[in-house]
Protein backbone atom coordinates (compact mmCIF):
# COMPACT_ATOMS: atom_id res chain seq x y z
CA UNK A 1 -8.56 -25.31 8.10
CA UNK A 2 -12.06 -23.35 6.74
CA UNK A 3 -12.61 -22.42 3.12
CA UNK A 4 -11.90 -18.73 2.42
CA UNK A 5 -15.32 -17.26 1.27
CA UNK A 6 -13.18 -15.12 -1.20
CA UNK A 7 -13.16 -16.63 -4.90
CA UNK A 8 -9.48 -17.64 -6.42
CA UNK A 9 -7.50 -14.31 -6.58
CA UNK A 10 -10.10 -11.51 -6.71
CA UNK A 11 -9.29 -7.98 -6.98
CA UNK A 12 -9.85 -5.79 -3.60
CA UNK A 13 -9.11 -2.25 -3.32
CA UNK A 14 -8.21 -0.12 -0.29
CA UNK A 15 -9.94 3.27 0.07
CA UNK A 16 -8.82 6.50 0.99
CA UNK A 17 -10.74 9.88 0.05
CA UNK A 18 -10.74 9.72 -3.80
CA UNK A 19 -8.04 7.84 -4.29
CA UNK A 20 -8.20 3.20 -4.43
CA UNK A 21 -5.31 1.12 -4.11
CA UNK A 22 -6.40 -2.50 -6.37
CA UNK A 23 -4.65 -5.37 -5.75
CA UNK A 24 -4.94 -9.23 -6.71
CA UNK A 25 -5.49 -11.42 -3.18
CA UNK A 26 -2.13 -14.08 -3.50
CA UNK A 27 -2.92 -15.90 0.03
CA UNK A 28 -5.82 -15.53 2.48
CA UNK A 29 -4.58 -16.55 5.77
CA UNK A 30 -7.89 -17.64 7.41
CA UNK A 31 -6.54 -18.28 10.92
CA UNK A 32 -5.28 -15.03 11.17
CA UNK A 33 -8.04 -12.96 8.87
CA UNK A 34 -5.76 -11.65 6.97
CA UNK A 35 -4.24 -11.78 3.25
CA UNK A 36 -1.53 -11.17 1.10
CA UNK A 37 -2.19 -8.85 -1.65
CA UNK A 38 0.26 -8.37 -4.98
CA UNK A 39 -0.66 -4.33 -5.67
CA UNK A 40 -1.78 -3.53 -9.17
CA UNK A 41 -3.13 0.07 -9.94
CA UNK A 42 -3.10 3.49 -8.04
CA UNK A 43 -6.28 4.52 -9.00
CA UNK A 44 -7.11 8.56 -8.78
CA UNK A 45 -10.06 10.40 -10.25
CA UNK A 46 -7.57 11.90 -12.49
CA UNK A 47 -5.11 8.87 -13.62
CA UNK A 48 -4.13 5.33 -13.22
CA UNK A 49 -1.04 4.47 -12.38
CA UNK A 50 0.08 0.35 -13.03
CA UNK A 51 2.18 -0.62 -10.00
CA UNK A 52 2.91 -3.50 -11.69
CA UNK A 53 3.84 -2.92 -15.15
CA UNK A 54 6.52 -5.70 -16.17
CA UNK A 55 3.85 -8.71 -14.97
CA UNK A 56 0.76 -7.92 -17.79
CA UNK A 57 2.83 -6.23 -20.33
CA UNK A 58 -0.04 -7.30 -23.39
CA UNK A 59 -2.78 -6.72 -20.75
CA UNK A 60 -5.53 -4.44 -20.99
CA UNK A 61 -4.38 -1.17 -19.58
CA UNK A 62 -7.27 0.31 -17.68
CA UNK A 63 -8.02 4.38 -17.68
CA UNK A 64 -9.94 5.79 -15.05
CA UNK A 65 -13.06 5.32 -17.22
CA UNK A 66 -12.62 1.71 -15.99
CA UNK A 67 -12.52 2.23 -12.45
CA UNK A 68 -15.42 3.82 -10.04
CA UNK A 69 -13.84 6.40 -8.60
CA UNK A 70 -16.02 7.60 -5.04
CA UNK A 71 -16.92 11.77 -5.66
């Protein structure tokens, strides 16, 4: 079995138009190129929605200021 060249857990996001889907990478399955991802935020250019809420309630919860949002 290779290394994955991804560091421990990072954040991806999936793009479509304006809108990114984050999530935190749970298993890379290097075999078959592909991963498991646990979805965090719905991010628009107008909100931010937390997919997740009940697993970080004390965390930081990011505003689309945090985020950059493709125009």
């Amino acid at each position: 079995m290779t290394r994955s060249v991804l560091p421990p857990r990072p954040i991806v996001y999936l793009a479509c138009q304006q809108t990114r889907l984050y999530g935190e990478v749970i298993q890379v399955l290097t075999e078959r190129q592909r991963c498991w991802v646990r979805p965090l935020w719905l991010v628009t250019p107008d909100q931010v929605l937390t997919l997740e809420p009940a697993l970080s309630p004390t965390a930081h919860q990011p505003t689309s200021r945090d985020f950059k949002v493709p125009t």
